[in-house]
Structure formats: structure tokens, C-alpha cells
Protein backbone atom coordinates (compact mmCIF):
# COMPACT_ATOMS: atom_id res chain seq x y z
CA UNK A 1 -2.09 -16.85 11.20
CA UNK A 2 -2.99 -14.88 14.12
CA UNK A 3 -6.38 -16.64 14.65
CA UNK A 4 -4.53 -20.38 14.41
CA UNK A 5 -1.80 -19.55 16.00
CA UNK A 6 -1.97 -17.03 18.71
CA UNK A 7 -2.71 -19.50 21.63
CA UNK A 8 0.30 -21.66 21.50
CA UNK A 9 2.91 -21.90 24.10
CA UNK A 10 6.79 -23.25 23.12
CA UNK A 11 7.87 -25.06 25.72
CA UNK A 12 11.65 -27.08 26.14
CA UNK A 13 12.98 -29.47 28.65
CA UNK A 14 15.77 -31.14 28.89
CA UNK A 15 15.33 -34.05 26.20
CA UNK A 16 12.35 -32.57 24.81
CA UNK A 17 10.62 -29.58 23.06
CA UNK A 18 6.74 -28.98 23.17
CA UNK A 19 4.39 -27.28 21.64
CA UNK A 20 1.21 -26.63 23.79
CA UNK A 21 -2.50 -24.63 23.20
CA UNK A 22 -2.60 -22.61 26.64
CA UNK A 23 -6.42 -22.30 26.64
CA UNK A 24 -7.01 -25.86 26.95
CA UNK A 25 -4.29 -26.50 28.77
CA UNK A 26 -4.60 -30.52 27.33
CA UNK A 27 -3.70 -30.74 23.78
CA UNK A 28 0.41 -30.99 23.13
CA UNK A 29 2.37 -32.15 20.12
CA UNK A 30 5.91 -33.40 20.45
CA UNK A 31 7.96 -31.53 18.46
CA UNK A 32 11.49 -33.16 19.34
CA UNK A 33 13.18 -35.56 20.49
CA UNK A 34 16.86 -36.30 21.27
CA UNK A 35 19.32 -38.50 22.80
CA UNK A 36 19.99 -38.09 26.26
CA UNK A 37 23.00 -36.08 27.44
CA UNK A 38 23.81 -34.66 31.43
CA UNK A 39 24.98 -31.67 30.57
CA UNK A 40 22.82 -30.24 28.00
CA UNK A 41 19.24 -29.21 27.61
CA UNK A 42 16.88 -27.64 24.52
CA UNK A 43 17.37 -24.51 23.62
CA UNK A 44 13.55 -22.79 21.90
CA UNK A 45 12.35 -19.80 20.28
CA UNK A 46 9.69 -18.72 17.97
CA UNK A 47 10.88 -17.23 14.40
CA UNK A 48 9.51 -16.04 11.25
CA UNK A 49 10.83 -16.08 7.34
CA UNK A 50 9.95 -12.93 5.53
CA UNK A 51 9.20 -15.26 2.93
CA UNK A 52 6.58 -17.04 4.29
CA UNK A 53 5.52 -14.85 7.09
CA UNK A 54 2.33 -17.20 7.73
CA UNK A 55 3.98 -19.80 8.61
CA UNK A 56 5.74 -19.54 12.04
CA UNK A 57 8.93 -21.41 12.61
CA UNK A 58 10.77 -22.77 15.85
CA UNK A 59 14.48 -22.64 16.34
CA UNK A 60 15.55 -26.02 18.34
CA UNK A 61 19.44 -26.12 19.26
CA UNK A 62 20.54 -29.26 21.34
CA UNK A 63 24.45 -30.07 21.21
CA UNK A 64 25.78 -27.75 18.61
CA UNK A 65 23.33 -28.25 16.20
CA UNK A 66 20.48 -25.58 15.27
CA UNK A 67 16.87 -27.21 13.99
CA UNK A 68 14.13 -25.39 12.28
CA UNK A 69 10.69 -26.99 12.71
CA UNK A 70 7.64 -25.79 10.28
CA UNK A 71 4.48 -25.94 13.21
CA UNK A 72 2.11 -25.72 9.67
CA UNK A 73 4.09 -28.29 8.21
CA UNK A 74 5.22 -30.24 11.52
CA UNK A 75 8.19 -31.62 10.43
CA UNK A 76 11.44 -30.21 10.36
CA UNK A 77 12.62 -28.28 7.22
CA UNK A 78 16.38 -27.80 8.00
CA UNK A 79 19.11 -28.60 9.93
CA UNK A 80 22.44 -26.35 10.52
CA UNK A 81 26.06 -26.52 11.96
CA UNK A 82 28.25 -24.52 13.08
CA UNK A 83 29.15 -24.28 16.80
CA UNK A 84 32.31 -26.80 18.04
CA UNK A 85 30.59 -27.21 21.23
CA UNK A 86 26.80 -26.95 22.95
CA UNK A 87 24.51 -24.03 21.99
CA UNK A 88 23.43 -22.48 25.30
CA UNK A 89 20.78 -19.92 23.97
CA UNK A 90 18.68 -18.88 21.35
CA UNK A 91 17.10 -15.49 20.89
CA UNK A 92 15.64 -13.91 18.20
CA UNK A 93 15.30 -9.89 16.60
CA UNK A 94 12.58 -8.59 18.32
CA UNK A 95 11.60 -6.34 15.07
CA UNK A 96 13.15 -8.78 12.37
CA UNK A 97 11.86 -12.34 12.80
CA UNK A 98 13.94 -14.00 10.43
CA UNK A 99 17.07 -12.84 12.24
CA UNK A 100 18.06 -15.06 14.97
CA UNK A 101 21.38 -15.68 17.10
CA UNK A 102 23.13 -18.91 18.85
CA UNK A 103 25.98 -18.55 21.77
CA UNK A 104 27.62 -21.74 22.45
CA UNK A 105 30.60 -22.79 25.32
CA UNK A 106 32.64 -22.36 21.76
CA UNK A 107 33.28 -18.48 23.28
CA UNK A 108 31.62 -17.55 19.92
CA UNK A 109 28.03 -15.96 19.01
CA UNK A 110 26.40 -16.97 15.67
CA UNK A 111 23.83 -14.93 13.94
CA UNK A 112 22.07 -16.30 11.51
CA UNK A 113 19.42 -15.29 8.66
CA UNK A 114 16.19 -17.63 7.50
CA UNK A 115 15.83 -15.80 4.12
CA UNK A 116 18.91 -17.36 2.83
CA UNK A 117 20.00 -21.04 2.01
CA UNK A 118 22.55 -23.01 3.61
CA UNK A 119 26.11 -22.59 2.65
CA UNK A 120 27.53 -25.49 0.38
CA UNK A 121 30.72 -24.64 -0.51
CA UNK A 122 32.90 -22.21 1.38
CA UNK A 123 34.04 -18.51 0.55
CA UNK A 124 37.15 -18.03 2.54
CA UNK A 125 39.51 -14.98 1.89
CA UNK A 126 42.85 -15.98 1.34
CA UNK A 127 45.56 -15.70 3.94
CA UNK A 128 48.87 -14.31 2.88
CA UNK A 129 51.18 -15.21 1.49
CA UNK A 130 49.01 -18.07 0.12
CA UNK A 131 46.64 -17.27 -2.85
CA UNK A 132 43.88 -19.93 -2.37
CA UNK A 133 41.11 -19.76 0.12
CA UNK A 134 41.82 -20.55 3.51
CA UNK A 135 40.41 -24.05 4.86
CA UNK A 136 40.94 -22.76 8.25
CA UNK A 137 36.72 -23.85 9.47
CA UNK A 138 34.64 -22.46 11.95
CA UNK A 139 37.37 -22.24 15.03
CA UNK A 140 38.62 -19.19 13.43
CA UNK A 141 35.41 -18.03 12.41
CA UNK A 142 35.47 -19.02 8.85
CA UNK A 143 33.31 -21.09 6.59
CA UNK A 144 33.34 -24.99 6.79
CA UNK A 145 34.57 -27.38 4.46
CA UNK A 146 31.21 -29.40 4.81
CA UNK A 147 28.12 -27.98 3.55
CA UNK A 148 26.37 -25.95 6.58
CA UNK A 149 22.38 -27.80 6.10
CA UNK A 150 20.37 -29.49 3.40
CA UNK A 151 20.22 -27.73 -0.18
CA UNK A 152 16.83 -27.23 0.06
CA UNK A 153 17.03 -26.11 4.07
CA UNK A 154 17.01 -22.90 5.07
CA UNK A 155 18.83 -20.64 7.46
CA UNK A 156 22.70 -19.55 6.94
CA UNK A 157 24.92 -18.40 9.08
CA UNK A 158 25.80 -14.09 8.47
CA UNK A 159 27.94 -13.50 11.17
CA UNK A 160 30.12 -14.47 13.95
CA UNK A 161 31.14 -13.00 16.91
CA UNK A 162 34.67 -14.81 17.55
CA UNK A 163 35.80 -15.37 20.94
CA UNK A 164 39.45 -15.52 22.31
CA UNK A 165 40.68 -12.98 20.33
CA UNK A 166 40.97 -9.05 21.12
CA UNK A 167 37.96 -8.52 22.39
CA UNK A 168 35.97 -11.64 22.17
CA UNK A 169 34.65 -13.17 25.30
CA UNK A 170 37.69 -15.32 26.98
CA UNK A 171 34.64 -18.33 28.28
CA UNK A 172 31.77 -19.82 27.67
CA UNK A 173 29.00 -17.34 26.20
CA UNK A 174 25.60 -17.62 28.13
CA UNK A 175 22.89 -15.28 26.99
CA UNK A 176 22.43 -12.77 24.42
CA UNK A 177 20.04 -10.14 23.54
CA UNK A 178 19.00 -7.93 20.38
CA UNK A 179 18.71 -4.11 20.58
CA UNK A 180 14.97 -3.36 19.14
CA UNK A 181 16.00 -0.59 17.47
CA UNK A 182 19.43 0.12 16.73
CA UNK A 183 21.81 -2.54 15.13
CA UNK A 184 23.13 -3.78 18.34
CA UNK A 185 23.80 -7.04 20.17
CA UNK A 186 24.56 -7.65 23.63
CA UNK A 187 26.22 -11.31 24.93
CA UNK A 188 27.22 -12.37 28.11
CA UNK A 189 29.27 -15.41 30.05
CA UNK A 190 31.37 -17.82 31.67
CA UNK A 191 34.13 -15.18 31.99
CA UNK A 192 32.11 -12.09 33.68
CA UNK A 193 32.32 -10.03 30.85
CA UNK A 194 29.10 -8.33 29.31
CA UNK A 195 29.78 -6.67 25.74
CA UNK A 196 27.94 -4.97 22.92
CA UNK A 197 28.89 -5.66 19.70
CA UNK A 198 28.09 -4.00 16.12
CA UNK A 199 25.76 -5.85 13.14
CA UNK A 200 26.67 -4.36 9.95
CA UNK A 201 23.95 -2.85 7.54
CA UNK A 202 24.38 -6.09 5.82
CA UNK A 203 22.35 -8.23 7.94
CA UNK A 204 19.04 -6.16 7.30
CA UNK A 205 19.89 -5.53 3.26
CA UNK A 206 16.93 -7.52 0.84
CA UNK A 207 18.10 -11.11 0.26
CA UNK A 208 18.59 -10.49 -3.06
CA UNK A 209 22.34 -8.32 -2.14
CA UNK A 210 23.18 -10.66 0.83
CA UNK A 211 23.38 -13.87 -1.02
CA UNK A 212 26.71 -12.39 -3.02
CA UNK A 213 28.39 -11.04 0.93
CA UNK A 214 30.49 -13.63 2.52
CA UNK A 215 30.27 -14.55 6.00
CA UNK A 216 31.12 -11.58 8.51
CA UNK A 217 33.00 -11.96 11.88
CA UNK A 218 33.78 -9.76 14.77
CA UNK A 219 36.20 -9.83 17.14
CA UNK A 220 35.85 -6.33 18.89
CA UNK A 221 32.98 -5.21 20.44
CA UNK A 222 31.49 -1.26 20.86
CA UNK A 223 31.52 -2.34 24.59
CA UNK A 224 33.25 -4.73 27.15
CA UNK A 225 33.34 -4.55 30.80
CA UNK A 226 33.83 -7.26 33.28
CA UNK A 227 33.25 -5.11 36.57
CA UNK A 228 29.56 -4.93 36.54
CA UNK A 229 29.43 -8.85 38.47
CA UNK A 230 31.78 -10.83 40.48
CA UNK A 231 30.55 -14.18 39.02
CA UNK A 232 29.53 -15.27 35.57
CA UNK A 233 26.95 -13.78 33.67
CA UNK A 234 23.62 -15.41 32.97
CA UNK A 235 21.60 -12.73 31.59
CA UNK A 236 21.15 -9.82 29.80
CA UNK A 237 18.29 -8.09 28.43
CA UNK A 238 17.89 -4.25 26.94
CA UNK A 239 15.56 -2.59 28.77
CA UNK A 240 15.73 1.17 26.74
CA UNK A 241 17.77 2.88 24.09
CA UNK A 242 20.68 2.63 26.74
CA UNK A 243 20.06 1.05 29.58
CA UNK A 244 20.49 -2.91 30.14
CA UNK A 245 19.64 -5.53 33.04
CA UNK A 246 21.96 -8.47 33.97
CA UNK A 247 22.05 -10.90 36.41
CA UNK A 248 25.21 -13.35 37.71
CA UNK A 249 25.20 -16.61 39.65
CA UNK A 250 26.35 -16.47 43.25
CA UNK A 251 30.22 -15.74 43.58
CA UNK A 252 32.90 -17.60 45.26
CA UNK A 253 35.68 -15.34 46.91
CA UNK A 254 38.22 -15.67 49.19
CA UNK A 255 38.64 -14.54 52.78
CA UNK A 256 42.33 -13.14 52.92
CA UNK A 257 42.83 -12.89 49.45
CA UNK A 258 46.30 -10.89 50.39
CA UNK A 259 47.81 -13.53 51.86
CA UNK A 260 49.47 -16.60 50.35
CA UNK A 261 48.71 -19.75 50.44
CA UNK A 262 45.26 -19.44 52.28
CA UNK A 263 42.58 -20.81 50.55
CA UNK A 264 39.53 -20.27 52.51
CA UNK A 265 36.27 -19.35 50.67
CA UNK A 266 32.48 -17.71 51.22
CA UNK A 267 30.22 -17.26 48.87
CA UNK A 268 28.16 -14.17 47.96
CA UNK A 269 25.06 -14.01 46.59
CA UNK A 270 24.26 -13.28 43.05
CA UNK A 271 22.96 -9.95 41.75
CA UNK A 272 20.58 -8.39 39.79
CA UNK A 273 21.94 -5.03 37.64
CA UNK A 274 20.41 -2.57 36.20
CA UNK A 275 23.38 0.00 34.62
CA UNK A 276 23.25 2.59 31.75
CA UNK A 277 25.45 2.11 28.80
CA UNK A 278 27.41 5.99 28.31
CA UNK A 279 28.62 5.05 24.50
CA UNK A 280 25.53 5.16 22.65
CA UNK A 281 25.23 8.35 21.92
CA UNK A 282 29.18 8.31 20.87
CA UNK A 283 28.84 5.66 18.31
CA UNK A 284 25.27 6.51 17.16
CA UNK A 285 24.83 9.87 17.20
CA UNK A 286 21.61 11.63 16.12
CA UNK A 287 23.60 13.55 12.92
CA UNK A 288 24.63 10.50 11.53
CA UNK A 289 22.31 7.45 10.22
CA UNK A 290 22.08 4.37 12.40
CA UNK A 291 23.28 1.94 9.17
CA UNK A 292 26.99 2.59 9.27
CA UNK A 293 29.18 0.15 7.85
CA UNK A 294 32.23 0.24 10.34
CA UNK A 295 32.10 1.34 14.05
CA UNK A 296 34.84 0.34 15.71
CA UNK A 297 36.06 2.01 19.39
CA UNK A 298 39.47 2.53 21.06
CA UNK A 299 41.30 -0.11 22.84
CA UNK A 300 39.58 0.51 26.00
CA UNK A 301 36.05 0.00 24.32
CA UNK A 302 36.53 -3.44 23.70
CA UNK A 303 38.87 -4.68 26.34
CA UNK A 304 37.91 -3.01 29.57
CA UNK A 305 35.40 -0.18 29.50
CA UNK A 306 34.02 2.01 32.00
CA UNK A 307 31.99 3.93 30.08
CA UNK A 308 29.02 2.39 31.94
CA UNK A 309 26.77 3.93 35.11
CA UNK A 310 25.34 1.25 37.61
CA UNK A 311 21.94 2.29 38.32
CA UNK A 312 20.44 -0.10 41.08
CA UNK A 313 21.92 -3.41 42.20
CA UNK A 314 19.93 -6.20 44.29
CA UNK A 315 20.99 -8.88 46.01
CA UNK A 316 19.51 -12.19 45.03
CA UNK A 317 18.95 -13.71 48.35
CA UNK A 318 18.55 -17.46 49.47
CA UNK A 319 20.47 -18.72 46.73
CA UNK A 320 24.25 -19.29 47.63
CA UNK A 321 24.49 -22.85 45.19
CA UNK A 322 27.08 -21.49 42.45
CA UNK A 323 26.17 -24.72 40.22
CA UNK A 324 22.08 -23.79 40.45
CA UNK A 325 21.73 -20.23 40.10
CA UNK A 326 18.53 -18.43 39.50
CA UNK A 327 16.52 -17.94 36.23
CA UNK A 328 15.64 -14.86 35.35
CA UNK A 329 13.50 -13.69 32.33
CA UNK A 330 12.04 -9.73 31.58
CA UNK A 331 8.88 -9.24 29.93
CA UNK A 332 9.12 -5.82 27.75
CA UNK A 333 6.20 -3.98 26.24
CA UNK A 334 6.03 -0.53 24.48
CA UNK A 335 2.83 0.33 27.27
CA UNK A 336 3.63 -0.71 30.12
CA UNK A 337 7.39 -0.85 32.22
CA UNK A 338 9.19 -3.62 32.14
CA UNK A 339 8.38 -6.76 34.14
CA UNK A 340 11.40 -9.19 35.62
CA UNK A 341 10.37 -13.24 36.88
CA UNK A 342 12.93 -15.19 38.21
CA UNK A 343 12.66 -18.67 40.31
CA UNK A 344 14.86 -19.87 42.71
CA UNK A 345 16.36 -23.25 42.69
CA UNK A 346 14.72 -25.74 45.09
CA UNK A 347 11.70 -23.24 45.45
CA UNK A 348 7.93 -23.13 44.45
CA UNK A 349 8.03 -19.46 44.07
CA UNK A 350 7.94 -17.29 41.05
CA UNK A 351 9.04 -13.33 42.13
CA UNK A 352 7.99 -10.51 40.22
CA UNK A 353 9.41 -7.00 39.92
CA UNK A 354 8.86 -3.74 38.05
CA UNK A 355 12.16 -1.47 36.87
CA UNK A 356 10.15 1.15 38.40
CA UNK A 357 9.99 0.23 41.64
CA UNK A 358 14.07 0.01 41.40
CA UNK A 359 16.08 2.46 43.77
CA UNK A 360 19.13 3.94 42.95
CA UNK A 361 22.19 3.28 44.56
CA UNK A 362 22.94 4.35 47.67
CA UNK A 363 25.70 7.12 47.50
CA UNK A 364 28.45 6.25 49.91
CA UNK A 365 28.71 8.71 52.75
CA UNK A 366 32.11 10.89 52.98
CA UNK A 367 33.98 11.52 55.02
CA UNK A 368 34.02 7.61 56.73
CA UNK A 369 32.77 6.88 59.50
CA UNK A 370 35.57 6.36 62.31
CA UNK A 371 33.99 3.31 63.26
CA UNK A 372 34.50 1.56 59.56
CA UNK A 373 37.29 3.16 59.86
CA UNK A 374 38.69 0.88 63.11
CA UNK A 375 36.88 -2.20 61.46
CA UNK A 376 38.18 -1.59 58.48
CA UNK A 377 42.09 -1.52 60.10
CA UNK A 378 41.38 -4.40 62.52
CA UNK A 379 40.09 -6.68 59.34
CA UNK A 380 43.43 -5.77 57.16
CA UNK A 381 45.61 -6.91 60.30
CA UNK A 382 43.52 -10.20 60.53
CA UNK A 383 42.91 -9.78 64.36
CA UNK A 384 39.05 -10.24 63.82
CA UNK A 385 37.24 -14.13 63.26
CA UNK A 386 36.77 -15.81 59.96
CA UNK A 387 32.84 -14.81 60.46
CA UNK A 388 33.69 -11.26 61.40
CA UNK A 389 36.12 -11.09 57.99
CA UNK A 390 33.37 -12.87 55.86
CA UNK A 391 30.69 -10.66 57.38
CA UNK A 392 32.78 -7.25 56.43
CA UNK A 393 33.93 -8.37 53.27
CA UNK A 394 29.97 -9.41 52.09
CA UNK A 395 28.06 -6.64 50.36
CA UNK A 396 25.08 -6.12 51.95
CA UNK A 397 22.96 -5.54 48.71
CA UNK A 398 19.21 -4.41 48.91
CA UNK A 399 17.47 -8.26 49.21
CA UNK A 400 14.64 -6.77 46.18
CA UNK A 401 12.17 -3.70 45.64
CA UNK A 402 8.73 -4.23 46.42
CA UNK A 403 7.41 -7.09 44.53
CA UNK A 404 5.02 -9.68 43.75
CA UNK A 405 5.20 -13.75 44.74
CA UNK A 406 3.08 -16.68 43.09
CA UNK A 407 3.44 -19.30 45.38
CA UNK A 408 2.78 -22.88 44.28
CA UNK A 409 0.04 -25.16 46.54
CA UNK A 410 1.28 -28.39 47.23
CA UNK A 411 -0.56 -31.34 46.21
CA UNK A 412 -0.04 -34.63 46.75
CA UNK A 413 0.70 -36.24 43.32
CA UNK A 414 2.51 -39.15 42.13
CA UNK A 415 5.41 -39.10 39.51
CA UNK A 416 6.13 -42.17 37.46
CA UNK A 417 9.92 -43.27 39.03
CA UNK A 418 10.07 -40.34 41.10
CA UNK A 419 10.04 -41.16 45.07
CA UNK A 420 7.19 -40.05 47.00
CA UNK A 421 9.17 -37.53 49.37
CA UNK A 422 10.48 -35.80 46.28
CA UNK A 423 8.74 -32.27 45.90
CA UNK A 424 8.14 -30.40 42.46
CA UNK A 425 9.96 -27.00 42.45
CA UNK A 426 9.74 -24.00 40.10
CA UNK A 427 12.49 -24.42 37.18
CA UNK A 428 12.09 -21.21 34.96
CA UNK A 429 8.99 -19.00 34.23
CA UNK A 430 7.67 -16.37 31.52
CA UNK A 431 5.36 -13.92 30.62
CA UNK A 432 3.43 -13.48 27.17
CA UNK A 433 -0.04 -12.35 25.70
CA UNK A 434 0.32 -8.44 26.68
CA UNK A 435 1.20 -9.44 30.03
CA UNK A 436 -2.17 -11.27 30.51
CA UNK A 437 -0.28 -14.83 30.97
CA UNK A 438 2.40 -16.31 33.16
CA UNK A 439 3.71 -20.21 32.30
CA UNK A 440 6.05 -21.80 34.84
CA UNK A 441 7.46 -24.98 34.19
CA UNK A 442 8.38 -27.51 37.22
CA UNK A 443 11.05 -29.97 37.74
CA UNK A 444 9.30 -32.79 37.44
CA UNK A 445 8.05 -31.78 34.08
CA UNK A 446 4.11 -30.22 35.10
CA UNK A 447 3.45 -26.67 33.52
CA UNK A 448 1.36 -24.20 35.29
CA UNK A 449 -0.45 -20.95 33.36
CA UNK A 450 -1.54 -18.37 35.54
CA UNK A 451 -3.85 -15.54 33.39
CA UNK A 452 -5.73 -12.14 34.37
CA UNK A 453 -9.16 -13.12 35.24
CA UNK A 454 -10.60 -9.99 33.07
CA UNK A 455 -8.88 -8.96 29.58
């Protein structure tokens, strides 16, 4: 599998989803194709079944449907439902294949497993004082009344993470992200929370004892905390045991925010986070195995948390559009530190950073200086300029650690209904192969690989 396999990039646009051989750089295969929508785009990963671990899969999500595509086979071998509204990621267990999760603007996270069939009939516990199984459906994080995929599909849905409940996330979910090693998962989203939520020992049992479990569901996390970011959360990845990088989209805040009926605005810039999770140790600790079946924290756990250290924060500068934000991705590896690339909107740039060229936060001085002291007064009583306030009330955040830039030539090319004064910017960007291989995708569809000249 390795030798047939090992040089293809999975690529997803907005209608589309390609598969492409990166060495050649000419031969792709359509793998999907949907109807047009403005507000949604393909979701993509790569999976595997640890039934037929030679054959590698690829999750496809457009809408609120999930695909599985065969690349041996080239056709699609299931289909499953779920979400009520688009899936906006896909991500799959770094060190279990077949496990893979969905978040959708639903507020809910779905994690599902590729060694089981789809559900055709649901399982739902009663609810008192009825005696028959509830019909209730997926909004409440129960099985539907329609059969989940084709009999002979596979993939089923193990467990939800509800939203709008206790401690579920109050907005749309945006990004998620598997622990490697401990039985964790991490979501983000629309409503500035990040949280860390609990899969039970379930999830990684043989198939043969999760057929007879019913569908799980969660609705308060290990960890919630909404004061790492001022805007909604895009991203976030686990970078060790305990410590976790996020990013938000630039945030809109007001001026005099203590006084009524004033509604002017600024916007800040988004940032980049890298923080330490303090609870790990709490609810794994080294005396006790890491399968428990029931973790479950105090009220302030999964509401609002602070057990959480902010390491280094950046500010990610020249992008203020709160509708475009940046894309950010982090290449891991067990040799080497981690690796960020993000692009810009409207730019033909691709910036790189390593976590260890991160600083740590700048300890505030104390006592104050007197003169933030007088600025500090003068701003409260409003004697000072709309600039001046904006200007004080804007976080001056680091702009980046030292770094790396691939830079895009400009050539002049023509695009099939595309004007001629229209330029191609950088749309989102990752790294593969060891490290060895960058692909950057552009928004007028071209794909660029960069790779090491020596392996």
C-alpha cells in the first residue's frame, strides 16, 4: 500500500474534491462532485478501516452529509447522516485510523467509527414516565428514525458531543482535534469557547463488544474556557501531552463600551495562542489507567475554567477582514518541533513558524507606570480622540517570532471567465512527507508543491 499509495495528495475546493500524484504534478482523478452552494465548501481527510487496512479511504462531508470514497475501488462505498446543518471539519485519530470526527454549525461534534455498519433502526433509552424508546432524533443527540447509510455501507456514528446544553458549545463548532495519546478531544467555535471533552473506553474496544453499545453523547466537557480569544475560534491543534495552539479571526469591539447607546467599533487583529492545559494531570493521573469509564469535573470545568496558562500570544497582523480570516494548519512530528503555515487572505504568501522560536509572555511590570497611569484616567473620562481611545484600548501583540515566507512569483496567466486584472492569492497550505513537502492551493484553483531539494 505504501509503494501505490504514498505519493498522493487529497485535495478539496469548494465544489470539488481531488485526488492528485505530487511527483508528477499532472495526473488527477475527480473524486467528487456536488451541487453548488455559497456558503459551503468540501470538507477531506484520509482514513483507514482496521479491516481492510490496505485500502485507504477518504472522508468527503459537503452539507451535512459524510461520504466515504474507496481510492482502490474509486467509487464511493457509503454514505452517512447525521448533522441538521453543514459539516465544517473533518479530522481524523492520529493513532486510530478508523476513528474519525465531524463538527457542524449544528453546535454538535460527531465521532464516528469505520469498523462498524450503519445504524438501521434506532436504540433510544426511554424517557420517563414513558416506557417505549424515545423518537426524539439527532437534535437531542439521539438516534434517527431513518436508517443512518446503506446496509452494506460502512461507518456509524459512536458518539456525540451535544451542544446547547450544560456545557456544550452555545455556536457554531469550527475545528476539532484528537489527543494522540490519551482519550481526548478538543473542539472549538462560533461562540469563543475552546473545550476538551472525554471519549469513553468504548470507542477503542474490538468491534466485536461495540456493535451491542448504543450511541454515546456528551454534554460536559473535562475543559471549557472562553477567555483564551476575543473572537471566534478557528483552530485548534495539540501540540504535547498538555499544551494546545489556537487561533481566532480578527475581533470586533467597541470603543466606549461603558457608555450607552454608543455604538462605535475597531477591530483587532486575530491571534495566535499557544496555552498549557493545568487539568491533565487531575483527570489522568499517572496511578490510575488512562481507559476510565466516567470522568466528569466540577461545574467550573465545563462552564468556565481557568485552569489554563497562556504561554505566548501573537498578533496576526495585516488581516483586520472578520468575514476572511487566516488559515492556519500545524505540521507535528515525533523528531522534529512542531511546524505552523498559515496564509493570509488576499496574499501570495505562505508564513512559517516553529513553537520553538515562541517567546513567552511578557510579564506586566508593577508597580504602573505613572504615565499609563494619567492615560489610563484621561481615556476612562473620554477627554482623549476616538484614535487615541482605539489606539489604548488595542493590544499591541508581538506581530510573529522569527519565521520563514514562500512568496509566490507572479505570472501572467489566463483563467477561463476570470478577468485579466484579477490576481491568484494563497487560500490554505500544508505540510506532509516528513516535512519534505509543502502544497498550497490558490484561489483560482492552481496548486503549487514546494519539496526539499535533497531527502
Amino acid at each position: 500500500m505504501i509503494s501505490e499509495f504514498h505519493d498522493l495528495v487529497l485535495l478539496a475546493g469548494d465544489k470539488k474534491a481531488y485526488i492528485c500524484i505530487w511527483i508528477l504534478a499532472t495526473a488527477y482523478a475527480s473524486v467528487l462532485t456536488v451541487k453548488p452552494l455559497a456558503t459551503d465548501a468540501v470538507n477531506v481527510a484520509w482514513a483507514l478501516s482496521s479491516d481492510e487496512w490496505l485500502d485507504p479511504l477518504v472522508i468527503l462531508s459537503f452539507i451535512g452529509l459524510v461520504f466515504i470514497y474507496d481510492v482502490r475501488k474509486r467509487q464511493i462505498i457509503s454514505q452517512l447522516r447525521g448533522h441538521g446543518a453543514p459539516i465544517t471539519s473533518v479530522v481524523v485519530h492520529p493513532k486510530l485510523p478508523h476513528l474519525f470526527c465531524t463538527t457542524s454549525r449544528d453546535f454538535s461534534t460527531r465521532v464516528y467509527d469505520l469498523t462498524l455498519k450503519p445504524k438501521q433502526r434506532p436504540s433510544n433509552p426511554p424517557w420517563p414516565p414513558n416506557k417505549l424508546p424515545s423518537l426524539a432524533g439527532p437534535a437531542h443527540g439521539l438516534d434517527m428514525t431513518q436508517p443512518e447509510g446503506p446496509v452494506d455501507g460502512v461507518g456509524r456514528c459512536v458518539l456525540v458531543l451535544m451542544g446547547g446544553r450544560s456545557g456544550g458549545h452555545q455556536g457554531e463548532v469550527l475545528g476539532a482535534d484528537f489527543h494522540p495519546r490519551q482519550p481526548l478531544l478538543a473542539t472549538c467555535g462560533m461562540d469563543r469557547f475552546v473545550k476538551i471533552w472525554h471519549l469513553p473506553p468504548q470507542l477503542v474496544q474490538h468491534k466485536a463488544s461495540k456493535n451491542s453499545v448504543p450511541l454515546l453523547r456528551q454534554d460536559k466537557p473535562l475543559f471549557s474556557s472562553s477567555r483564551l480569544h476575543k473572537a471566534r475560534v478557528i483552530s485548534v491543534s495539540w501540540l504535547e501531552d498538555d499544551t494546545l495552539l489556537s487561533h481566532s479571526a480578527p475581533a470586533m469591539m467597541r470603543v466606549y463600551p461603558s457608555v450607552a447607546g454608543n455604538t462605535d467599533t475597531y477591530i483587532e487583529p486575530g491571534t495566535i495562542v499557544l496555552w498549557h492545559w493545568l487539568g491533565l494531570n487531575r483527570f489522568f493521573p499517572a496511578t490510575k489507567p488512562p481507559d476510565q469509564e466516567v470522568l466528569r469535573g466540577c461545574a467550573s470545568d465545563y462552564q468556565q475554567s481557568a485552569s489554563f496558562k497562556i504561554l505566548s500570544v501573537y498578533s496576526i497582523t495585516d488581516c483586520l477582514d472578520s468575514y476572511n480570516p487566516p488559515r492556519l494548519s500545524v505540521f507535528r512530528s515525533e523528531k522534529r518541533c512542531p511546524i505552523i503555515l498559515f496564509t493570509r487572505p488576499t496574499s501570495n504568501t505562505i508564513t512559517l513558524y516553529s513553537v520553538a522560536n515562541f517567546s513567552p509572555r511578557s510579564v506586566p511590570p508593577y508597580p504602573w507606570d505613572p504615565n499609563d497611569v494619567a492615560e489610563l484616567a484621561d481615556s476612562e473620562r473620554m477627554q482623549l480622540t476616538d484614535e487615541e481611545v482605539i489606539a489604548h484600548h488595542v493590544k499591541k501583540q508581538k506581530p510573529g517570532p522569527p519565521g520563514w515566507e514562500i512568496v509566490l512569483q507572479e505570472r501572467n496567466r489566463t483563467f477561463p471567465g476570470v478577468a485579466d486584472d484579477v490576481k491568484e492569492t494563497m487560500v490554505s497550505c500544508s505540510m506532509g512527507f516528513g516535512g519534505r513537502v509543502i502544497v498550497g492551493t490558490g484561489s483560482l484553483g492552481s496548486i503549487w508543491i514546494w519539496r526539499r531539494s535533497k531527502f
